[in-house]
Protein backbone atom coordinates (compact mmCIF):
# COMPACT_ATOMS: atom_id res chain seq x y z
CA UNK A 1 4.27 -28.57 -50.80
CA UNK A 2 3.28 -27.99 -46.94
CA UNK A 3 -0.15 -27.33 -46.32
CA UNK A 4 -1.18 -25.03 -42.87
CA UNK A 5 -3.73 -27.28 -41.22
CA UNK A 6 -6.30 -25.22 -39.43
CA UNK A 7 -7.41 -26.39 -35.96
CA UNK A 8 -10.04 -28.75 -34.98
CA UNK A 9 -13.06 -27.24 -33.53
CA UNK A 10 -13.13 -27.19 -29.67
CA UNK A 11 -9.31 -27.50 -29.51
CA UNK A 12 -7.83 -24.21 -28.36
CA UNK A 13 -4.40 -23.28 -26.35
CA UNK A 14 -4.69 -21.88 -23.17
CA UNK A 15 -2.55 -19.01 -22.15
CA UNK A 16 0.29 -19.50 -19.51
CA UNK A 17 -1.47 -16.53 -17.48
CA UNK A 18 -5.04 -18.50 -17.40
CA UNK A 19 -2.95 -21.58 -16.77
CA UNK A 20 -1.41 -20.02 -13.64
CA UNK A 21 -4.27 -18.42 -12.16
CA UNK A 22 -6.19 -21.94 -12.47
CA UNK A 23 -3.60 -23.41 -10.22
CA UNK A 24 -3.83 -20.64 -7.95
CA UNK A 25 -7.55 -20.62 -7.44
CA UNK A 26 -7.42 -24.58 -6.68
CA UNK A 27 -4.71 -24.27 -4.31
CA UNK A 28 -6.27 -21.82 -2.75
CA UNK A 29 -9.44 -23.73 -2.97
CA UNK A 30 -8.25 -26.83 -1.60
CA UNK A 31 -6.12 -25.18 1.46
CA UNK A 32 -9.21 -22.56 2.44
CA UNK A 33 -12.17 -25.15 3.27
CA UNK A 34 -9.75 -27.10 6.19
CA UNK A 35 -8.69 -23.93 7.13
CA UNK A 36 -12.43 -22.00 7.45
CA UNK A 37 -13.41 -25.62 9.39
CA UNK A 38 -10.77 -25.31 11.81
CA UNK A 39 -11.52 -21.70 12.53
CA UNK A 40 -15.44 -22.43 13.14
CA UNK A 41 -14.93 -25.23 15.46
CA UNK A 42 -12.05 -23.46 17.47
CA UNK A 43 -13.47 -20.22 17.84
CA UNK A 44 -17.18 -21.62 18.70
CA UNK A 45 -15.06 -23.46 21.53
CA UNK A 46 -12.50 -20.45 22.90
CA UNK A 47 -16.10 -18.37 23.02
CA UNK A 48 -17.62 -21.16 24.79
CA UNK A 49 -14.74 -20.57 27.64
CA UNK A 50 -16.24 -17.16 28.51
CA UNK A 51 -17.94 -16.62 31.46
CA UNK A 52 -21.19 -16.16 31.18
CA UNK A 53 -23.47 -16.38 27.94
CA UNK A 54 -25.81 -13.71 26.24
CA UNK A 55 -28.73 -14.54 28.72
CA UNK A 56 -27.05 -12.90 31.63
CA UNK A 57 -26.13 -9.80 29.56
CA UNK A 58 -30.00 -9.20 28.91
CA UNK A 59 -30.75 -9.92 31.99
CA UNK A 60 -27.95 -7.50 33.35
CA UNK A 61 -29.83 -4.38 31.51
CA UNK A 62 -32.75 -5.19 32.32
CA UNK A 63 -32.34 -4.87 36.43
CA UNK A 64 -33.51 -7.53 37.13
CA UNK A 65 -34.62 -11.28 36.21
CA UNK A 66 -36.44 -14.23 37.74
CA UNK A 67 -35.53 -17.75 37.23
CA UNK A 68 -38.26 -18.07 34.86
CA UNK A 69 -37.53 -15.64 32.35
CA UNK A 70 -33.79 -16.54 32.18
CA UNK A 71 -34.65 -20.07 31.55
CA UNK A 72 -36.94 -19.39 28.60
CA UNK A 73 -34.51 -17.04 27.23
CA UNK A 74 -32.17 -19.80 27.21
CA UNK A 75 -34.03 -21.80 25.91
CA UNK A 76 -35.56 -19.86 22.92
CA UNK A 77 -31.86 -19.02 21.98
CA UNK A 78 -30.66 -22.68 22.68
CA UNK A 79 -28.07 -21.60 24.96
CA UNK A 80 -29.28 -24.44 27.38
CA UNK A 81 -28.03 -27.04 25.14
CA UNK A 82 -24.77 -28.72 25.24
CA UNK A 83 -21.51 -27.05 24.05
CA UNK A 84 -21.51 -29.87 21.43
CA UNK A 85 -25.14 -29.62 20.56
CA UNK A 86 -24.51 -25.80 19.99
CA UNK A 87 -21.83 -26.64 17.24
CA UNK A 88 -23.62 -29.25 15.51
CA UNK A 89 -26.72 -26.60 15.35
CA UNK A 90 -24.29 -23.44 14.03
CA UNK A 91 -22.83 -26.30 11.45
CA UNK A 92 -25.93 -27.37 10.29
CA UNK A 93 -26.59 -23.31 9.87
CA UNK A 94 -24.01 -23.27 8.12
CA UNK A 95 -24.68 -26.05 5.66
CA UNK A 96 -27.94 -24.19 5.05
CA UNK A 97 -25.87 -21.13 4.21
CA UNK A 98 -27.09 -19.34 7.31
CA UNK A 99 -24.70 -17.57 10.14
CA UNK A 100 -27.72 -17.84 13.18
CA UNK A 101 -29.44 -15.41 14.77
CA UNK A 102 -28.40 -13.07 17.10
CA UNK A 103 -30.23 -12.51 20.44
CA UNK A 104 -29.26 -9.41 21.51
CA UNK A 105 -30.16 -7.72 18.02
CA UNK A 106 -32.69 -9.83 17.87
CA UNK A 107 -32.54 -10.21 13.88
CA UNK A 108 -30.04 -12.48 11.89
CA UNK A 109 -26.47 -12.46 11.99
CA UNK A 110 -25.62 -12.23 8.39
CA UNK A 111 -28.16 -8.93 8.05
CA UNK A 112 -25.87 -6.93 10.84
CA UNK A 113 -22.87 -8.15 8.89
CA UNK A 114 -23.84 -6.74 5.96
CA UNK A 115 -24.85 -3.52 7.45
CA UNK A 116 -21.19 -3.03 9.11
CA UNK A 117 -19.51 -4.64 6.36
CA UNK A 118 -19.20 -1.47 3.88
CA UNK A 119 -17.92 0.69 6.62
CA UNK A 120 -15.23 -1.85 6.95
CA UNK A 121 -14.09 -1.82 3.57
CA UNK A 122 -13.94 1.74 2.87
CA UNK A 123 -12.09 2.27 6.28
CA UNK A 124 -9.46 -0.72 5.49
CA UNK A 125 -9.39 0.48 1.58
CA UNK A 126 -8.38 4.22 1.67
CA UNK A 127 -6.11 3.06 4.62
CA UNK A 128 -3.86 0.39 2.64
CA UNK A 129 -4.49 2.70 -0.01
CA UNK A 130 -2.71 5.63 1.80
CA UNK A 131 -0.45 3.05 3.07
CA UNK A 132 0.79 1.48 -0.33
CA UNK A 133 1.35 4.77 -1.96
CA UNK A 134 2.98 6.75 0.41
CA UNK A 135 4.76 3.65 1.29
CA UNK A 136 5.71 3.01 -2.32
CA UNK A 137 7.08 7.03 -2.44
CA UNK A 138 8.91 7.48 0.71
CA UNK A 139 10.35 4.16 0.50
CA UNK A 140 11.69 5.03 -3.38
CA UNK A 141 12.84 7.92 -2.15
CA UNK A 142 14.76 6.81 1.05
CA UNK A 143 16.58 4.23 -1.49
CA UNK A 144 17.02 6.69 -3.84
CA UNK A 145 18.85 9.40 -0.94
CA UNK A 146 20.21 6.16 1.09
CA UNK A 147 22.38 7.46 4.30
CA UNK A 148 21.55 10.88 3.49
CA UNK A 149 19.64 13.47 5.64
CA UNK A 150 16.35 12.69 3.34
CA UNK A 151 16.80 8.94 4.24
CA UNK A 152 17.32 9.28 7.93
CA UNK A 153 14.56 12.18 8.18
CA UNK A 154 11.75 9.59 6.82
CA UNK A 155 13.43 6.54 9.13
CA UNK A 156 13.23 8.26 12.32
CA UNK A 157 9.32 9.05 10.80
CA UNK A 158 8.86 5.78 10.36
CA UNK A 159 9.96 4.60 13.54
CA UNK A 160 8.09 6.65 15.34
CA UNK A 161 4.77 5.66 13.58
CA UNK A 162 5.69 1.89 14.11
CA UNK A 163 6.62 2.16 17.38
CA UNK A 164 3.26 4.70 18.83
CA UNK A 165 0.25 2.55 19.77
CA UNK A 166 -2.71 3.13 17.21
CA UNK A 167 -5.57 4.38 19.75
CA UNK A 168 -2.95 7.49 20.90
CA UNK A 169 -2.82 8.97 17.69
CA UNK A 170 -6.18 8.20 17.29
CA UNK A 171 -6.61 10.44 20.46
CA UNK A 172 -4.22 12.79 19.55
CA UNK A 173 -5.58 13.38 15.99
CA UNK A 174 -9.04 13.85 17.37
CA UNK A 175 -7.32 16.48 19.81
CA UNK A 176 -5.61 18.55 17.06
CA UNK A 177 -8.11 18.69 14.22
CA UNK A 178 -11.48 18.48 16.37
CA UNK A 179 -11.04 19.96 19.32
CA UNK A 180 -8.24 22.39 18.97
CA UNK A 181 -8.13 23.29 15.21
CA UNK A 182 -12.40 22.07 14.40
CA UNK A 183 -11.23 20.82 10.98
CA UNK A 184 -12.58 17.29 11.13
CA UNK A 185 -15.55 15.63 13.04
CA UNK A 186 -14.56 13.39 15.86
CA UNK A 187 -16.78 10.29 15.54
CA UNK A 188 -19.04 8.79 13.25
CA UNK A 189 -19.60 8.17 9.69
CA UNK A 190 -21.66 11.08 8.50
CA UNK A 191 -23.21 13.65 10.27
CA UNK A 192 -26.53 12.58 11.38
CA UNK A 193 -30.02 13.84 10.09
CA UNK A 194 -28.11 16.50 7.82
CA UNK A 195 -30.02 16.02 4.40
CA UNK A 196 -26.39 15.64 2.48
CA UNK A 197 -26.75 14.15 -0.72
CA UNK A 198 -24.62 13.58 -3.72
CA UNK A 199 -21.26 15.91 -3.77
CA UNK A 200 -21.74 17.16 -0.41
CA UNK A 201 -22.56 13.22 1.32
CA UNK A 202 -19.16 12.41 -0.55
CA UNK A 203 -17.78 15.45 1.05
CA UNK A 204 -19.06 14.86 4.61
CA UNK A 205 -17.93 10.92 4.82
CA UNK A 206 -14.68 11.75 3.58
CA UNK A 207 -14.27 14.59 6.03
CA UNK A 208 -15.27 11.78 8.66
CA UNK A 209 -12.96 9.34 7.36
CA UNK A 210 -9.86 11.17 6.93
CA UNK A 211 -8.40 10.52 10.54
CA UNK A 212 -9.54 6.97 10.73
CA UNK A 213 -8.17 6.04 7.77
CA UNK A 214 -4.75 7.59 8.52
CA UNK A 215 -4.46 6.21 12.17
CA UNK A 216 -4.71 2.60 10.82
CA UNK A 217 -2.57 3.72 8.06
CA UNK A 218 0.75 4.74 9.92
CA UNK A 219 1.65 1.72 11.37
CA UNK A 220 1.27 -0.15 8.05
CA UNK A 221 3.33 2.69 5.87
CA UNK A 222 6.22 2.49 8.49
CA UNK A 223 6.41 -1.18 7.94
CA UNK A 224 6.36 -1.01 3.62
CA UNK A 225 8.40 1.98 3.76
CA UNK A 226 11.75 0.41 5.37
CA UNK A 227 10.60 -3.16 3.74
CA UNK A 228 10.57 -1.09 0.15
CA UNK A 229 14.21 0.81 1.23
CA UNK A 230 15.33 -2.37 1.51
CA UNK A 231 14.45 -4.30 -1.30
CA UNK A 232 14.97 -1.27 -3.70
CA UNK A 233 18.82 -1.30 -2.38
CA UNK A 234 19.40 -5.08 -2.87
CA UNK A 235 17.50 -5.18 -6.26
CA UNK A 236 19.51 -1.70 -7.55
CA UNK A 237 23.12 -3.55 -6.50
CA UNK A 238 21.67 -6.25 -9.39
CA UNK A 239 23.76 -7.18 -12.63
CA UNK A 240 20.82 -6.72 -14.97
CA UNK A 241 20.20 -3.23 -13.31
CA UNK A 242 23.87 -2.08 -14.36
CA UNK A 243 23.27 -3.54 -17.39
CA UNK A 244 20.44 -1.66 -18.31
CA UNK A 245 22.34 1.51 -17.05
CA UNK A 246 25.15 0.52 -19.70
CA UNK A 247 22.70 0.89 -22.24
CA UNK A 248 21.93 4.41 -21.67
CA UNK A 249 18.67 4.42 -20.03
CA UNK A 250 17.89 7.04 -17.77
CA UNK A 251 17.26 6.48 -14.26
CA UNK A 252 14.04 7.27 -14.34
CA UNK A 253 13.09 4.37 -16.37
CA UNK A 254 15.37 1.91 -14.64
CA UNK A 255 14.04 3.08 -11.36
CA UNK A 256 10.36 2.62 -11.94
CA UNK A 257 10.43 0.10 -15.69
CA UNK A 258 13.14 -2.34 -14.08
CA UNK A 259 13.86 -1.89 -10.08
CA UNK A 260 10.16 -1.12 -8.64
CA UNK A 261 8.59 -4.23 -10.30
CA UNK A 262 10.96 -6.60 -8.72
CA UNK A 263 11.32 -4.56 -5.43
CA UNK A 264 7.15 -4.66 -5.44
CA UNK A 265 7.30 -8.73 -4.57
CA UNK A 266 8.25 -8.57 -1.14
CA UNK A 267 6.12 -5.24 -0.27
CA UNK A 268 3.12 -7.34 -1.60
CA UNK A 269 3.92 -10.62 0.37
CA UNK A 270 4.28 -8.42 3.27
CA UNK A 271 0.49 -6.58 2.61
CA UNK A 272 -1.05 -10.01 2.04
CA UNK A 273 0.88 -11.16 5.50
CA UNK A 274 0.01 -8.18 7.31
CA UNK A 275 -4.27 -7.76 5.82
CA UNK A 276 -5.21 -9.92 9.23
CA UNK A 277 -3.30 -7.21 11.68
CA UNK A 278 -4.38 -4.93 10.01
CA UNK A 279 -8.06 -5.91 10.02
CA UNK A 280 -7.68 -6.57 13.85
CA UNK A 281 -6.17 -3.19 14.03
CA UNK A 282 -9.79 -2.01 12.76
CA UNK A 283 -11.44 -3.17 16.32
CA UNK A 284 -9.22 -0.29 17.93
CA UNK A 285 -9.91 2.51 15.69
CA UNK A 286 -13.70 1.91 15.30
CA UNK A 287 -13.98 1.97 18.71
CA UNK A 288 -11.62 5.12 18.92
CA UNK A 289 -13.52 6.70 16.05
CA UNK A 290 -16.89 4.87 16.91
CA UNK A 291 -16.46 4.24 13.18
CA UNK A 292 -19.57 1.50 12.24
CA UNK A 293 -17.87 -1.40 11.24
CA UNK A 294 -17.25 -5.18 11.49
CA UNK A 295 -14.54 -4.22 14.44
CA UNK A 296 -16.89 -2.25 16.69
CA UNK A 297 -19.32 -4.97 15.85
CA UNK A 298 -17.58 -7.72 17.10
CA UNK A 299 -16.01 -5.54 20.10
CA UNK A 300 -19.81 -4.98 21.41
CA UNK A 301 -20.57 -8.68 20.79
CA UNK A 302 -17.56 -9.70 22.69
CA UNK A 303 -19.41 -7.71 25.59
CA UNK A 304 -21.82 -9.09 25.08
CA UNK A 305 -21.52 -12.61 25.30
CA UNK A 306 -23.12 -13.23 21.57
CA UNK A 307 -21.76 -16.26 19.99
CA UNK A 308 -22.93 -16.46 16.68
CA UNK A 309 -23.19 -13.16 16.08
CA UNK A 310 -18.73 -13.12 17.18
CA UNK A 311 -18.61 -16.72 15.33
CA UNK A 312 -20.04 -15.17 11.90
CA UNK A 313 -18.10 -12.37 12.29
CA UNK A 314 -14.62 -14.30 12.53
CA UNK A 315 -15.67 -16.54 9.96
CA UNK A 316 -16.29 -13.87 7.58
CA UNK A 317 -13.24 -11.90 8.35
CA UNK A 318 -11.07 -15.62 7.54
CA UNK A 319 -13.16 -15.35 4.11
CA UNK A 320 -12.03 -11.99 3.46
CA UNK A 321 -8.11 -12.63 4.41
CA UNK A 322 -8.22 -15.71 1.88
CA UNK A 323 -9.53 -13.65 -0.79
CA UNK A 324 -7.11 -11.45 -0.08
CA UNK A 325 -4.02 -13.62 0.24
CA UNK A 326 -5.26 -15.41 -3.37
CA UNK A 327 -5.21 -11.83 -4.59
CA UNK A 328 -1.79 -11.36 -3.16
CA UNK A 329 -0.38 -14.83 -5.19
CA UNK A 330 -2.03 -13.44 -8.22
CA UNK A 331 -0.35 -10.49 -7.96
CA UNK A 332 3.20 -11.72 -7.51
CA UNK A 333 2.09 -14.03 -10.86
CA UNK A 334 1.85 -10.99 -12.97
CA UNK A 335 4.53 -8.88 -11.73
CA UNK A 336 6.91 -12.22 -12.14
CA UNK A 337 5.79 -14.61 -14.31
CA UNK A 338 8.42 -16.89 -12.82
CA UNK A 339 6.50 -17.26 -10.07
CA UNK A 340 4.18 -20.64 -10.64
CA UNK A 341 1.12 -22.17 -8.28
CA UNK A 342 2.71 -25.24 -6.21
């Protein structure tokens, strides 16, 4: 007779999935801390080649300064220390979990960061947002009409979004829909000191965001549009594609059940390749826009001259692409469980 021995207490399988992700999070883990290191010490040092230092700036809007007051300024920010005595003070910040003070805002670095931060994430969300799904449509449909007039209509589109510079449309959208047409406001975030709460805030930063969001869009949606074209065509000429054809399925469900999944690997590879440009890309339209975010932020404290407040801002902005490329590997884990963590 067999008997079905239960399992001892604390002894439990874990799933492939959990298995996976573990490797992926030490990977990523073990790559990310060299890599943040080496972005701190060679940014502090490329800043450190500017002419010039945050002292001057203050002194430059003020009029006026004697040799006095520029010394103790220097000296209450620390900017009259050594290059290498600066680093080994921002590290030992950083140990302490601390991104400095910034003298020109007078108040600490991480506090402006998180002020800017949201408006950062909302712009760059709803714009690889727009960019994903319209990419993910017009490139289905370009494979779908391939060398016909529907397919060369949305490549000579997609061209010409890839090809025009970011800040024109910018210019050019604010031309059409505020000036000309008055459908959208040109600048900002909100409108300022209107009362708008609820339904009608919501309302008013959308209206506000719509023409951000779609200028850093367009450049990113012509890029996964032909990338998605492309991979839908290669993955559609695929054995197990005609075989599931062959066994009567409709297109429909080949098309988005069997073809989209696997055409979806190199769009996301490209989206986790691409999240840096496209947060760069951020500095031009917040400026454009002047949109309050982490890329107007670190455009004024290039002018500056504030170090830590451009160091923390870089550093954070590396944080956010590694989360985002470790998002990107999980990704490609579930839509091809093939795929395993080196």
């Amino acid at each position: 007779m067999t008997f079905f021995r239960l399992p001892r207490i604390g002894r439990m399988i874990v799933p492939a999935s959990l298995t996976r992700i573990g490797k992926t999070l030490r990977r990523t883990a073990v790559q990310a801390i060299p890599t943040i290191f080496g972005i701190v010490i060679l940014n502090f040092f490329l800043f450190k080649l500017a002419p010039g230092d945050a002292a001057d700036v203050m002194a430059g809007e003020s009029g006026s300064a004697t040799v006095e007051t520029m010394a103790a300024l220097r000296h209450r920010f620390g900017l009259d220390n050594s290059t290498l005595v600066q680093l080994l003070d921002y590290l030992n910040n950083l140990a302490h979990f601390s991104l400095g003070f910034s003298p020109r805002y007078n108040m600490p670095v991480a506090a402006l960061i998180g002020q800017r931060l949201p408006g950062t994430l909302v712009l760059m969300g709803v714009a690889l947002g727009i960019a994903i799904l319209l990419g993910v449509v017009l490139g289905s449909i370009m494979s779908a009409y391939a060398g016909k007039l529907p397919d060369r209509l949305i490549s000579i589109l997609s061209l010409i979004f890839y090809s025009t510079p970011g800040f024109w449309v910018g210019l050019m959208l604010i031309v059409l829909f505020s000036v000309k047409l008055r459908w959208l406001p040109s600048s900002g975030m909100e409108t300022l000191f209107s009362g708008y709460t609820g339904i009608a805030r919501l309302g008013d930063l959308a209206a506000h965001l719509v023409m951000p969001a779609l200028t850093l869009a367009l450049f990113q949606l012509a890029l996964y549009t032909r990338m998605l074209r492309a991979s839908l065509l290669d993955i559609l000429r695929q054995d197990f594609i005609r075989t599931a054809r062959a066994k009567g399925l409709t297109e429909r469900r080949v098309m988005f059940r069997h073809a989209l999944r696997n055409a979806l690997l190199p769009l996301v590879t490209m989206i986790g390749m691409h999240f840096a440009a496209t947060l760069g890309g951020s500095v031009v339209v917040e400026s454009v826009f002047a949109w309050p975010g982490l890329g107007r932020l670190a455009f004024d404290a290039v002018e500056q001259r504030d170090v830590n407040l451009l160091a923390g801002i870089v550093l954070f902005s590396s944080m956010i692409v590694i989360v985002v490329n470790l998002a990107v590997d999980l990704i490609q884990g579930w839509l091809d469980p093939r795929i395993e963590a080196a």
